[in-house]
C-alpha atoms as a PDB file:
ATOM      1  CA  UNK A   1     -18.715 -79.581  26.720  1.00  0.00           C
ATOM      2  CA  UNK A   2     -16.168 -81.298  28.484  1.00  0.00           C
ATOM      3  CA  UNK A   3     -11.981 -82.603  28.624  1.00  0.00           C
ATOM      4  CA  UNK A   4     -12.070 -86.563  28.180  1.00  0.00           C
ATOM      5  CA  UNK A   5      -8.733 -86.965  30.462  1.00  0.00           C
ATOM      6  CA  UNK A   6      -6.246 -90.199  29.335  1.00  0.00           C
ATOM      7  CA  UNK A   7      -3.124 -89.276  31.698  1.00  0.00           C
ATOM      8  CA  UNK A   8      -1.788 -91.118  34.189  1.00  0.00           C
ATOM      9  CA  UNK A   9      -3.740 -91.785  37.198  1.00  0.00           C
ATOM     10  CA  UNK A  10      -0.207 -92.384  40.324  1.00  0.00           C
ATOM     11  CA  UNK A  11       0.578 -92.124  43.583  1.00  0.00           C
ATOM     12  CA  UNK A  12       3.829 -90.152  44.856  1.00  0.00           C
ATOM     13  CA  UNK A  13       5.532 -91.315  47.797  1.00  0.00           C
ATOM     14  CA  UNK A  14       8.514 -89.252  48.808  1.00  0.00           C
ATOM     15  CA  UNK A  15      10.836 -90.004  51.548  1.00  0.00           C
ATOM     16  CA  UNK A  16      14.059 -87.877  53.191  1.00  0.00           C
ATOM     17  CA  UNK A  17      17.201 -89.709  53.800  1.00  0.00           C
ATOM     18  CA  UNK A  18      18.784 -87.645  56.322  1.00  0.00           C
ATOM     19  CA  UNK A  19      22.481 -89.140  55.134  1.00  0.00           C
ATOM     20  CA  UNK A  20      24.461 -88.981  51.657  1.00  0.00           C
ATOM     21  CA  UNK A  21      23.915 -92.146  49.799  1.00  0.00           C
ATOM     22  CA  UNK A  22      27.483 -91.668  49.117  1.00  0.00           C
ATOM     23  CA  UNK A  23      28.591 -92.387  52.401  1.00  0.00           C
ATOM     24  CA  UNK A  24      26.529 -95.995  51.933  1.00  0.00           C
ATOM     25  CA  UNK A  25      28.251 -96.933  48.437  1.00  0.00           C
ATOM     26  CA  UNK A  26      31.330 -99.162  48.301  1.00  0.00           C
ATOM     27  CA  UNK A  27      32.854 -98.615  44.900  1.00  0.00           C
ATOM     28  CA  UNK A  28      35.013-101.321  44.752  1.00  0.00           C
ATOM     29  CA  UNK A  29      31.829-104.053  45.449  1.00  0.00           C
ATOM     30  CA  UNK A  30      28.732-102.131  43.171  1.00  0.00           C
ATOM     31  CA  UNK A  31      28.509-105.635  41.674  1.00  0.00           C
ATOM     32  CA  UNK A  32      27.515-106.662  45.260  1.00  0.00           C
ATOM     33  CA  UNK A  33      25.147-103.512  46.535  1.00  0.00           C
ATOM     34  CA  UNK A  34      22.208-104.563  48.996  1.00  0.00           C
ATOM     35  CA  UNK A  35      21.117-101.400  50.640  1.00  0.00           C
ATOM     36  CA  UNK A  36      18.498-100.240  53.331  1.00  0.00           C
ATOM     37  CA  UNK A  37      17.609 -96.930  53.879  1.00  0.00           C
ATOM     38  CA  UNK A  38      16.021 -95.617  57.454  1.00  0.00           C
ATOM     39  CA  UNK A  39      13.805 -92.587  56.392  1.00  0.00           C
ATOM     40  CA  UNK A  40      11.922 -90.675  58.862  1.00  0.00           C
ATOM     41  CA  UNK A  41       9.749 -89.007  56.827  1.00  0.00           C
ATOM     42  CA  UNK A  42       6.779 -89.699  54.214  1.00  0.00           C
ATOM     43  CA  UNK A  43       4.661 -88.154  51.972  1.00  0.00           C
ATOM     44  CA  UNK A  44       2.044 -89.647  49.918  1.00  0.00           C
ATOM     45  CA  UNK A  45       0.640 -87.578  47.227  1.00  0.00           C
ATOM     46  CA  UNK A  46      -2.462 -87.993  44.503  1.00  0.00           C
ATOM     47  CA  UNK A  47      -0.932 -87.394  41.413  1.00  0.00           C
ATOM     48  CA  UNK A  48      -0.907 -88.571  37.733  1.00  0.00           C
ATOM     49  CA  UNK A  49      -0.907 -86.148  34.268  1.00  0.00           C
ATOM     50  CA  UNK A  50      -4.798 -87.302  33.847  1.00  0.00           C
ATOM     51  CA  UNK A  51      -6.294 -86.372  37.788  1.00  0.00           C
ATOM     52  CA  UNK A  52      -3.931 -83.051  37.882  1.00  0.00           C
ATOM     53  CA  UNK A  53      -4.989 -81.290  34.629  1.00  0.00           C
ATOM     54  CA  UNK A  54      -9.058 -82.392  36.080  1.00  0.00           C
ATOM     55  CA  UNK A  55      -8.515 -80.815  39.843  1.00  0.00           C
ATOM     56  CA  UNK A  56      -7.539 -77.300  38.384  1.00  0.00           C
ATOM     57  CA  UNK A  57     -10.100 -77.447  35.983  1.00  0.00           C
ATOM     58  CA  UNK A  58     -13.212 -78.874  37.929  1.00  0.00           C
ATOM     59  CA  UNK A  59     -12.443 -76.491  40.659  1.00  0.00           C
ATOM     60  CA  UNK A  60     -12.508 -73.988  38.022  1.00  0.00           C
ATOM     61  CA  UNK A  61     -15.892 -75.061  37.216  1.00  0.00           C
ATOM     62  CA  UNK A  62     -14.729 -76.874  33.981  1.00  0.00           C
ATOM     63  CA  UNK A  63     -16.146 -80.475  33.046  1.00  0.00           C
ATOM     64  CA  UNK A  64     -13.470 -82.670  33.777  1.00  0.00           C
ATOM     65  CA  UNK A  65     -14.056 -86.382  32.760  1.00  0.00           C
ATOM     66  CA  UNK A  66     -10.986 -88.912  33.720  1.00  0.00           C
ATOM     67  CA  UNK A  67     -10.858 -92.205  31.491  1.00  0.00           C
ATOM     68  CA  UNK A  68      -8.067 -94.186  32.538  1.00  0.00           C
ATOM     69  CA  UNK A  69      -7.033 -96.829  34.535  1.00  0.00           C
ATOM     70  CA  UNK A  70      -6.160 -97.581  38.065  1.00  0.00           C
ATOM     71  CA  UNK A  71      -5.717 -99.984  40.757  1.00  0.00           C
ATOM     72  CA  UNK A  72      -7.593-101.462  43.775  1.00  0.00           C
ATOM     73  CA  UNK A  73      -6.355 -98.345  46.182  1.00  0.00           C
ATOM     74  CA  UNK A  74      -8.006 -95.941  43.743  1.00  0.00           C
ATOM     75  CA  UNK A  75     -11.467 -95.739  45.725  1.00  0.00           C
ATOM     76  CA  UNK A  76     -10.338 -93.154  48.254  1.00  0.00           C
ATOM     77  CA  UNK A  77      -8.476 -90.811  45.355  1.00  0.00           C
ATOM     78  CA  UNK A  78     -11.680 -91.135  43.375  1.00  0.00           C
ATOM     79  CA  UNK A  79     -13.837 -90.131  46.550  1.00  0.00           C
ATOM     80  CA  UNK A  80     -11.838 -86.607  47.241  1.00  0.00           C
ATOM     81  CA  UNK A  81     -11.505 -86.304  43.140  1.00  0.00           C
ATOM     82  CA  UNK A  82     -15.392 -86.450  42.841  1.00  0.00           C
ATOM     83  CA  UNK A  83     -15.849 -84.226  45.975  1.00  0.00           C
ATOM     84  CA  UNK A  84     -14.220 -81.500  43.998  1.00  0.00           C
ATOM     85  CA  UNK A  85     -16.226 -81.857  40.953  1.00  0.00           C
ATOM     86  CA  UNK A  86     -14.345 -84.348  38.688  1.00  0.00           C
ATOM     87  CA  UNK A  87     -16.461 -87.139  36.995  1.00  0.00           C
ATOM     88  CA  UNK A  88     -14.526 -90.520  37.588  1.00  0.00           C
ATOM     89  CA  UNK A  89     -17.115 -92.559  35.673  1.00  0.00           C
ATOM     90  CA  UNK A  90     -14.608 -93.399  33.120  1.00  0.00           C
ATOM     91  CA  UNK A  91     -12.062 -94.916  35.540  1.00  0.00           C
ATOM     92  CA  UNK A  92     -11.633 -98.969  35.343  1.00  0.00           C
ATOM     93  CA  UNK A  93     -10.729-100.140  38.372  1.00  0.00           C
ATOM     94  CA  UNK A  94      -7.767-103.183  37.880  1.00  0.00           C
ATOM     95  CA  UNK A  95      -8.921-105.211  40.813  1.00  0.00           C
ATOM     96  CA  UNK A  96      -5.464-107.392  40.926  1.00  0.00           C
ATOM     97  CA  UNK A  97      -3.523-104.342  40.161  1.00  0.00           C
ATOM     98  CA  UNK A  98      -2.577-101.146  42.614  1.00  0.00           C
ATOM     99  CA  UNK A  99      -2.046 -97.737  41.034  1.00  0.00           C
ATOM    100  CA  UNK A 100       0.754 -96.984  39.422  1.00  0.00           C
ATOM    101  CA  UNK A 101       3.318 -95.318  42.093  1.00  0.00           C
ATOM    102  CA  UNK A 102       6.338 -93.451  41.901  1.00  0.00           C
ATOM    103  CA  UNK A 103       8.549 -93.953  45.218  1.00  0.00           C
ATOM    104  CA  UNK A 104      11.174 -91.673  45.747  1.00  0.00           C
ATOM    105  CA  UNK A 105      14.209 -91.321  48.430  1.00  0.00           C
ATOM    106  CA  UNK A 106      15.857 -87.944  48.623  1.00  0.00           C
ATOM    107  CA  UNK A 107      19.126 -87.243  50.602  1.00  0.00           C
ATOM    108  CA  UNK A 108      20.087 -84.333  52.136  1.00  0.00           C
ATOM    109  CA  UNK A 109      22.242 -83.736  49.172  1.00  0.00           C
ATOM    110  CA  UNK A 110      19.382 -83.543  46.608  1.00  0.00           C
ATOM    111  CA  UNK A 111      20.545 -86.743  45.108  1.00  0.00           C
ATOM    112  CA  UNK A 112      17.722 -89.254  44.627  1.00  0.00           C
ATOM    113  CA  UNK A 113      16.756 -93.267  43.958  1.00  0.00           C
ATOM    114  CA  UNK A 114      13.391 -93.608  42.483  1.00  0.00           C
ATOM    115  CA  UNK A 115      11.537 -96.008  41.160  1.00  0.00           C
ATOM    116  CA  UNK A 116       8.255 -96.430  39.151  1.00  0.00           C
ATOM    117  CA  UNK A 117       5.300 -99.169  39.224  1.00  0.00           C
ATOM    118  CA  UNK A 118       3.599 -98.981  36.300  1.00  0.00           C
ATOM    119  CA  UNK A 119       0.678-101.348  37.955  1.00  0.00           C
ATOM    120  CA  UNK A 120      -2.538-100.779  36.663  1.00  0.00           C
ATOM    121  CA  UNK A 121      -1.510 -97.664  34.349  1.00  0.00           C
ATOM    122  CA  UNK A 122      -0.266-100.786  31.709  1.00  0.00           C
ATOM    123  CA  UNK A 123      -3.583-102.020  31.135  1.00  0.00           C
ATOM    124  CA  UNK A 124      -4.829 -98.460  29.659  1.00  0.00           C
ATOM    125  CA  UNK A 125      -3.569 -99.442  26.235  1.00  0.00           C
ATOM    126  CA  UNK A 126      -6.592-102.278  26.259  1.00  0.00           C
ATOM    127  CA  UNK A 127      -9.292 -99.303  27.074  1.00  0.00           C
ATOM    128  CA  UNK A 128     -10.643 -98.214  23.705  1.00  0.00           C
ATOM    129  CA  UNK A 129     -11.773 -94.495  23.642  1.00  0.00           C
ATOM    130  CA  UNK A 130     -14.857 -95.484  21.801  1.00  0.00           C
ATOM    131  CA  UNK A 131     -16.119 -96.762  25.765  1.00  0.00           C
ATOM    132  CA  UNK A 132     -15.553 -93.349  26.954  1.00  0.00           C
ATOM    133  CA  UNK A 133     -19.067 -90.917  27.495  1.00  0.00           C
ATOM    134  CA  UNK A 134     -18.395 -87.918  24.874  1.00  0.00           C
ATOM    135  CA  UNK A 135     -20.809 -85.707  22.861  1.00  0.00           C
ATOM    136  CA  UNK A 136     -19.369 -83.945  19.518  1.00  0.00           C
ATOM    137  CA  UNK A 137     -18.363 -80.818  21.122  1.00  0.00           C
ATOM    138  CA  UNK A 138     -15.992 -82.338  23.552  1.00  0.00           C
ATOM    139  CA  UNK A 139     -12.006 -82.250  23.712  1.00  0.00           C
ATOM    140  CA  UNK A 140     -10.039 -85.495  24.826  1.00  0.00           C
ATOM    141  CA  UNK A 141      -6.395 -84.836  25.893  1.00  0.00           C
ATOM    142  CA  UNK A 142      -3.662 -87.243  25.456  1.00  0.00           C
ATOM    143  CA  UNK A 143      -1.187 -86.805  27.804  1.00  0.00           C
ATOM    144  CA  UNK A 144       1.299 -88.635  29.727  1.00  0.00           C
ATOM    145  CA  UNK A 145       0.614 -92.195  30.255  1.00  0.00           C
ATOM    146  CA  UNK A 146       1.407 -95.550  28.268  1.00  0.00           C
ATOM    147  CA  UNK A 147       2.815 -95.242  25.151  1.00  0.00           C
ATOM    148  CA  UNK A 148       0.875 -97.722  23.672  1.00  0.00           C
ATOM    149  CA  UNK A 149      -2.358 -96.116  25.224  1.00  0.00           C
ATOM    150  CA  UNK A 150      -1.273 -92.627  24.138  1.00  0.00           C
ATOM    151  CA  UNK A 151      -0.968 -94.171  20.161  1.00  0.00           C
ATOM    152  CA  UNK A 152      -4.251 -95.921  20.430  1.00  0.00           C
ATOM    153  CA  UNK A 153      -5.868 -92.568  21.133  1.00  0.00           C
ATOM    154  CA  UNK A 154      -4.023 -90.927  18.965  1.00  0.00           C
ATOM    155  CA  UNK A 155      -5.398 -92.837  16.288  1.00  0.00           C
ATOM    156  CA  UNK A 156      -8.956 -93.500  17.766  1.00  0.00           C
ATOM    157  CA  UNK A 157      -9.930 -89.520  18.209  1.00  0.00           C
ATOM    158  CA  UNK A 158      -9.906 -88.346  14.954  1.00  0.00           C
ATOM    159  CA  UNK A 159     -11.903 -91.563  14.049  1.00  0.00           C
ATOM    160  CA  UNK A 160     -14.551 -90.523  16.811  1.00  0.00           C
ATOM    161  CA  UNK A 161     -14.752 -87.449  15.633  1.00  0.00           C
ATOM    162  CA  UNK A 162     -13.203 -85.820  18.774  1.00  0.00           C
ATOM    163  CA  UNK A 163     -10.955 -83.028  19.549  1.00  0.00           C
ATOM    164  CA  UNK A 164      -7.650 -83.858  20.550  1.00  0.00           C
ATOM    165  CA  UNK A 165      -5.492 -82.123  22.738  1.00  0.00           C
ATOM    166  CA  UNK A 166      -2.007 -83.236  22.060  1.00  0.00           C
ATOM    167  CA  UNK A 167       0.349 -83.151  25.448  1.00  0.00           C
ATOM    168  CA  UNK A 168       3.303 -85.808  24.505  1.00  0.00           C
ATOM    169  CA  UNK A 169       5.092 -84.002  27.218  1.00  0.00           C
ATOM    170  CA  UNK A 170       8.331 -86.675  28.808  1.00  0.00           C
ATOM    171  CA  UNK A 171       6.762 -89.807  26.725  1.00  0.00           C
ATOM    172  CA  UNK A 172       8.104 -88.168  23.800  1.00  0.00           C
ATOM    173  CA  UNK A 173      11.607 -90.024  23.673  1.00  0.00           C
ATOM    174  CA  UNK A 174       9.103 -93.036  24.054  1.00  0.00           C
ATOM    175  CA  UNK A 175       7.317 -92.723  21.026  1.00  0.00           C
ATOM    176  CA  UNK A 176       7.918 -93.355  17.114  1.00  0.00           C
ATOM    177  CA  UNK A 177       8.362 -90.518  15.520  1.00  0.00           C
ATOM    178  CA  UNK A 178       5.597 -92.018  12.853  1.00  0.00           C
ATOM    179  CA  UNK A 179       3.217 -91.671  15.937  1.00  0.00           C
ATOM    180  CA  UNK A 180       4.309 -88.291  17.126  1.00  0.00           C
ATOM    181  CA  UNK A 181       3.698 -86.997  13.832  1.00  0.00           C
ATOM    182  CA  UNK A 182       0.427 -88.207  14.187  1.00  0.00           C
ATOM    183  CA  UNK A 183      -0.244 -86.485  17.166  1.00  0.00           C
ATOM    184  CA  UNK A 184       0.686 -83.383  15.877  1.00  0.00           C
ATOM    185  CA  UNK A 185      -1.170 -83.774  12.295  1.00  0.00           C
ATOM    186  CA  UNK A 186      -4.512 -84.863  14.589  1.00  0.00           C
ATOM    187  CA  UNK A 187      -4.167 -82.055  17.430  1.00  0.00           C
ATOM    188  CA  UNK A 188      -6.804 -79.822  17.304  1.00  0.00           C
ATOM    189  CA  UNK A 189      -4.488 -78.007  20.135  1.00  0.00           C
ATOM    190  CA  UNK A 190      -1.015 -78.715  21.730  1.00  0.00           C
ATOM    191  CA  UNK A 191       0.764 -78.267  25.266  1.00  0.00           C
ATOM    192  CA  UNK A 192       4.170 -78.501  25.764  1.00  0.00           C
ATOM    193  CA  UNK A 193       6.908 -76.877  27.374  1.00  0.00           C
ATOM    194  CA  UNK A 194      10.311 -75.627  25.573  1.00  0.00           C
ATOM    195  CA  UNK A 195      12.342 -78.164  26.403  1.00  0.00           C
ATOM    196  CA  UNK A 196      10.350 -80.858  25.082  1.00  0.00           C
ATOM    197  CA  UNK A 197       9.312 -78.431  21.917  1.00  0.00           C
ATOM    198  CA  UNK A 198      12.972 -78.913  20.845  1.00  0.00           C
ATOM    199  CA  UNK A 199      12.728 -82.618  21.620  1.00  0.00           C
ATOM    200  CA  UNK A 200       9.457 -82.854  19.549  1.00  0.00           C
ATOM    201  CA  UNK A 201      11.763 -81.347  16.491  1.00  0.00           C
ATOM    202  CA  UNK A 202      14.649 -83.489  16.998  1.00  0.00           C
ATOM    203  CA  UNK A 203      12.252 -86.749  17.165  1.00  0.00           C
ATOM    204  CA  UNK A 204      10.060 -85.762  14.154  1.00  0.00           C
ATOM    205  CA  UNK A 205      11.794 -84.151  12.263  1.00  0.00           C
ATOM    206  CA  UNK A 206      10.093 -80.944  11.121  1.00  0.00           C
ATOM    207  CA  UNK A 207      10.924 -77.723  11.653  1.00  0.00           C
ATOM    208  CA  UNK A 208       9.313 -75.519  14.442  1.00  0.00           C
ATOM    209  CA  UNK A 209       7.345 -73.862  12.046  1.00  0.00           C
ATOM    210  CA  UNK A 210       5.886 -76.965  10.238  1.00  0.00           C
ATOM    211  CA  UNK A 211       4.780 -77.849  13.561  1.00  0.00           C
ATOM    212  CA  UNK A 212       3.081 -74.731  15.009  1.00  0.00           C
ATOM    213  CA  UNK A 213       1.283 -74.495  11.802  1.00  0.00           C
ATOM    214  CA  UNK A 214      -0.765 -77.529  12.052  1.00  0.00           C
ATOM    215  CA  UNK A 215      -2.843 -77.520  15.544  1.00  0.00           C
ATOM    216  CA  UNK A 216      -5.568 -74.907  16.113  1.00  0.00           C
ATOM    217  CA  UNK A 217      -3.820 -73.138  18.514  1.00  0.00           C
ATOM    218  CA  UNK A 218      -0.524 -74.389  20.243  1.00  0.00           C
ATOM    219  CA  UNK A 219       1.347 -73.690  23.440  1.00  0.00           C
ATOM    220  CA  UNK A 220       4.607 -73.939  24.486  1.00  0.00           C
ATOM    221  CA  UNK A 221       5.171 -73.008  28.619  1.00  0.00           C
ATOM    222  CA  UNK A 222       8.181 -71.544  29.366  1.00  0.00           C
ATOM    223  CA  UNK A 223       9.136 -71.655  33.466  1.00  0.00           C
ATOM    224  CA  UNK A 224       9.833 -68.464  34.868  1.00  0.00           C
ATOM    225  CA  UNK A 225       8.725 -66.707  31.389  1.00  0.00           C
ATOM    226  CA  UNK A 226       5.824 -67.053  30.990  1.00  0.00           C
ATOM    227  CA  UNK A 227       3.476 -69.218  28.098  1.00  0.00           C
ATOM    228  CA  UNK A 228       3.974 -68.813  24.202  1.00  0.00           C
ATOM    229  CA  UNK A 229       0.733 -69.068  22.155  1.00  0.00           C
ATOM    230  CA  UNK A 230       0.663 -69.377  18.547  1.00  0.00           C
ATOM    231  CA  UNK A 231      -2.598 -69.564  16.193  1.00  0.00           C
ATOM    232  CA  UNK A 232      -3.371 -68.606  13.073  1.00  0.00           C
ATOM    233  CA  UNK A 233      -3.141 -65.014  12.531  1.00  0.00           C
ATOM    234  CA  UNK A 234      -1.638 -65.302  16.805  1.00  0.00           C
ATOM    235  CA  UNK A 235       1.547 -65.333  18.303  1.00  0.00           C
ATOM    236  CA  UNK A 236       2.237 -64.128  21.613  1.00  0.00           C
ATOM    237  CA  UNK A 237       3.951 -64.189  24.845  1.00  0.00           C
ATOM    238  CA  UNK A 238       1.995 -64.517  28.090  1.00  0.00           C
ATOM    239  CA  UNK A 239       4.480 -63.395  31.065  1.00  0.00           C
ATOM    240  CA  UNK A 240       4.049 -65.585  34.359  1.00  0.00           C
ATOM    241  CA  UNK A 241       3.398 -64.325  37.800  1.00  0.00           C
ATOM    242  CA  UNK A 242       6.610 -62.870  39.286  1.00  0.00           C
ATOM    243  CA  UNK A 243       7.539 -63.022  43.005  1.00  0.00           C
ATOM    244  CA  UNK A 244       6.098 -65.988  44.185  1.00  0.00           C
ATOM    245  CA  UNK A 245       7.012 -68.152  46.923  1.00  0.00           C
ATOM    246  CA  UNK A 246       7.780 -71.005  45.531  1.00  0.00           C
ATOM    247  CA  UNK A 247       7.348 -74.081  46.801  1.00  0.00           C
ATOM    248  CA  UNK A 248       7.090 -77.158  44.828  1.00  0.00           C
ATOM    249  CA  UNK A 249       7.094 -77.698  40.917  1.00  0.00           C
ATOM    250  CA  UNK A 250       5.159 -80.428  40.597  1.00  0.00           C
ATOM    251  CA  UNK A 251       2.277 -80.512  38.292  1.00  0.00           C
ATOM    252  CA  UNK A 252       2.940 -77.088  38.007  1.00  0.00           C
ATOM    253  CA  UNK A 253       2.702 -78.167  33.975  1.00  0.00           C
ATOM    254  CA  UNK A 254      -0.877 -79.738  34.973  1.00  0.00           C
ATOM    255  CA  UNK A 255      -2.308 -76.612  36.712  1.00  0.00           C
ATOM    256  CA  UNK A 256      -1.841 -74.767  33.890  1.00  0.00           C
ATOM    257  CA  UNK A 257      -3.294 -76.303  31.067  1.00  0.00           C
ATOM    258  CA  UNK A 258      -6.226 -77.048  33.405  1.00  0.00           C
ATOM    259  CA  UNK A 259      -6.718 -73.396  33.942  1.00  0.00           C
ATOM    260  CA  UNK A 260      -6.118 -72.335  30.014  1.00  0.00           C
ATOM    261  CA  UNK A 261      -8.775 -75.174  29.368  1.00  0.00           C
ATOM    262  CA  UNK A 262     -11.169 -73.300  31.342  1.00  0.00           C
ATOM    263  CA  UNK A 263     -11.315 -70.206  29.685  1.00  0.00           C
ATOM    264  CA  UNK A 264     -11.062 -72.001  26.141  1.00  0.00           C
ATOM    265  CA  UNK A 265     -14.001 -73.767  26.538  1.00  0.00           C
ATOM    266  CA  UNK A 266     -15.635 -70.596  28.020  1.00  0.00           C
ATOM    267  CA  UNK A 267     -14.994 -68.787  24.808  1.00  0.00           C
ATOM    268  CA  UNK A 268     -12.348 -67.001  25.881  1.00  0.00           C
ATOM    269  CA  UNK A 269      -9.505 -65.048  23.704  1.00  0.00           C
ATOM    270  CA  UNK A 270      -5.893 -67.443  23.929  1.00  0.00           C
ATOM    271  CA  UNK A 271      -4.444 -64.679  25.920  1.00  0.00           C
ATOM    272  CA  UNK A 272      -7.096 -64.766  28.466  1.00  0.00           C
ATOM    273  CA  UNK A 273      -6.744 -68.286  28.405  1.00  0.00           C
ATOM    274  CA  UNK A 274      -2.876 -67.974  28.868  1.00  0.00           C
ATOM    275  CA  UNK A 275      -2.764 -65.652  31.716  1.00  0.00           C
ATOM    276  CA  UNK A 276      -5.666 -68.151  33.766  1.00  0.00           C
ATOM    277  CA  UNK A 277      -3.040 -70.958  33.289  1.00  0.00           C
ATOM    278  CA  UNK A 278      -0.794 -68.569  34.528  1.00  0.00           C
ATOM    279  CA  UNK A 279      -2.693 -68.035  37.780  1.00  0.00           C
ATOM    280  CA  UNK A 280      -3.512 -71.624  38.090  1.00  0.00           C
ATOM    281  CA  UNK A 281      -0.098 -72.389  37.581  1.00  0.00           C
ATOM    282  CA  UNK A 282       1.305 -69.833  40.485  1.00  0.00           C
ATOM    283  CA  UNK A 283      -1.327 -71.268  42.950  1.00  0.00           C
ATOM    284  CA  UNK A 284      -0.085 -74.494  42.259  1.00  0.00           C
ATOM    285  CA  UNK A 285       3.802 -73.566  42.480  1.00  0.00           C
ATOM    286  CA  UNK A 286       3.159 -72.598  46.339  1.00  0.00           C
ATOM    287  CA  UNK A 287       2.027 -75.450  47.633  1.00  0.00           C
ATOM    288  CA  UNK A 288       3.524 -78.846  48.362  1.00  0.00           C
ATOM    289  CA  UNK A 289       2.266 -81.681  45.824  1.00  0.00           C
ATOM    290  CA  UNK A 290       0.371 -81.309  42.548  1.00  0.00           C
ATOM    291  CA  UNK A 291      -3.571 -81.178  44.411  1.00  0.00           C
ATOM    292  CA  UNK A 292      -2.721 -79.262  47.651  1.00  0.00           C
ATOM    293  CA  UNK A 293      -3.990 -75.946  46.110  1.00  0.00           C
ATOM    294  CA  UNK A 294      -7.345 -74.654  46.712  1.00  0.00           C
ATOM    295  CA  UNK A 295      -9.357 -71.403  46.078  1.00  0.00           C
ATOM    296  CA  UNK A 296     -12.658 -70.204  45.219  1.00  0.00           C
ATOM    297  CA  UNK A 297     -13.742 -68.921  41.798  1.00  0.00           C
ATOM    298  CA  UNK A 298     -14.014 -65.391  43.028  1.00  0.00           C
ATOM    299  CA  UNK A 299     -10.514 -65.860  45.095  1.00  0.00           C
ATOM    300  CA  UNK A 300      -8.563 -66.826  41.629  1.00  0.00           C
ATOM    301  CA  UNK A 301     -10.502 -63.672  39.526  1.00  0.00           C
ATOM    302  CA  UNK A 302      -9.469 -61.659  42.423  1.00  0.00           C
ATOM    303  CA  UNK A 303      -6.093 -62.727  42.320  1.00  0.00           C
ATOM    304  CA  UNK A 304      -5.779 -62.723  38.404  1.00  0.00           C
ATOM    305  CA  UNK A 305      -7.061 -59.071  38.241  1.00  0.00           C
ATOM    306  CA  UNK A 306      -4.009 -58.518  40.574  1.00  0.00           C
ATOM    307  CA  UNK A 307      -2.127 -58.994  37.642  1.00  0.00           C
ATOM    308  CA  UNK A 308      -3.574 -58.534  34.041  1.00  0.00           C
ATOM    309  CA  UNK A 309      -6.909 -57.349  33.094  1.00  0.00           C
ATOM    310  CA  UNK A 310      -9.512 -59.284  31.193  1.00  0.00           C
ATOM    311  CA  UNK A 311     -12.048 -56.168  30.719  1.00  0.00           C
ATOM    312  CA  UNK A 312     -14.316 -57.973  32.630  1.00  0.00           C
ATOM    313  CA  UNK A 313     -14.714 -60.572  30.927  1.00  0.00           C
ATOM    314  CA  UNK A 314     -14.077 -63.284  33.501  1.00  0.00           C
ATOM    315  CA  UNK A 315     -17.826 -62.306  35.090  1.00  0.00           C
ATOM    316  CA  UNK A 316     -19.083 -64.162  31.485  1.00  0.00           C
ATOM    317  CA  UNK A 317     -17.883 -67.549  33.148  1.00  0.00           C
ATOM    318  CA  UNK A 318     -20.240 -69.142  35.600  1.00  0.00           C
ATOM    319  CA  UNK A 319     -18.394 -70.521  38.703  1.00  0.00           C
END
């Protein structure tokens, strides 16, 4: 059994201004602006919905399968992702084409210019999920990426026969609301955090109870609180790990339903499931970038038993 991943596949490069981009605007010529910025600093991060969700849950011991698309510079990512245990065989490399890269300046006020290259993440939408390797027990998780792409497989699991995992996540404003329907009337299960719950009832135009009573299982994350997680018969409140040192958010979101995934497809009760997304999540949340967090299976039971019990039935899972 295994989690077909569609997200994004990116590159994050962050850069510190160490002025105000204030002090470089003229507001009586912004018809006229042609700026430079001198940074000092840069980071490059892996990233992308699709490779985030696979590190936490191949170094879990989960069966993480990527099928997206990427560019020429992907070879190196795809090395370190396969070193950890993810299966990139379901990767098409877009040899003209770099990986799509978000590029962002910071100043030392917290104000930020970013921008996005979609590159190689376009031509997803013209990867049918039919070429993808699956078997009839597996899940395939639609998160984050193209819109078009994101329909496509909307449409194209439930023809397969496959599981979908339904993560609209900040493509929701992007899609019809004919097509998020559909992704919540196909979901066999559904992430999504508060925020974007709300959005997902303003853009489709059901009630939060119509939705949460068509997926399996759904859950909504919510920051600091914790994890809701609704099924039939099931509706509960997982609370997060308090006291952390916190360092970066990023892919926090990922971390989590990469660790929930794990115990689901170990069997697992959904609050089990919920409080190891919760761990993976707080690992995640103290380190710099979205893959910078590593541990051992017996380090994360060790630290989840720090903090809610599972009667022992994390020793079930083989590491």
């Amino acid at each position: 059994m295994k989690v077909i991943l569609t997200g994004s596949i990116a590159f994050d490069y962050l850069m510190q201004f160490p002025g105000l981009f204030k002090d470089c605007l003229i507001a009586e010529h912004l018809d006229k602006v042609s700026l430079s910025f001198l940074v000092h600093d840069m980071i490059k991060q892996d990233g992308g919905v699709g490779p985030n969700i696979a590190y936490t849950l191949a170094m879990l011991g989960g069966n993480a399968y990527l099928f997206s698309t990427a560019g020429q510079d992907f070879p190196e990512y795809g090395r370190r992702l396969e070193q950890l245990g993810v299966d990139t065989g379901g990767v098409k490399i877009i040899r003209d084409k770099f990986t799509a890269s978000f590029f962002a300046t910071t100043d030392r006020s917290n104000a930020q210019i970013a921008t996005f290259y979609t590159g190689a993440m376009a031509d997803s939408a013209d990867l049918p999920l039919a070429e993808a390797e699956f078997d009839a027990d597996d899940f395939v998780m639609v998160s984050p990426t193209d819109p078009r792409t994101m329909q496509r497989y909307i449409r194209e699991a439930p023809e397969l026969g496959l599981r979908m995992l339904f993560d609209p996540g900040q493509q929701i404003i992007s899609m019809d609301a004919n097509v998020l329907r559909d992704g919540v009337e196909h979901a066999f299960g559904m992430f999504i955090n508060e925020y974007e719950f709300e959005l997902l009832q303003k853009h489709t135009g059901w009630s939060a109870e119509d939705i949460l009573a068509k997926p399996v299982f759904t859950v909504v994350t919510l920051a600091e609180r914790g994890a809701r997680v609704v099924a039939n018969g099931i509706d509960l409140i997982v609370p997060a790990i308090a006291r952390l040192n916190v360092k970066d958010p990023t892919g926090v979101g990922d971390a989590f339903r990469g660790g929930f995934m794990r115990g689901y497809m170990a069997g697992l009760p959904l609050r089990i499931c919920a409080e190891m997304g919760n761990v993976a999540a707080a690992y995640c949340i103290q380190e710099d970038g979205p893959q910078c967090h590593r541990y051992t299976w017996d380090e994360f039971v060790t630290f989840y038993r720090e903090h809610f019990d599972d009667k022992g039935l994390l020793n079930t899972i083989e590491s």
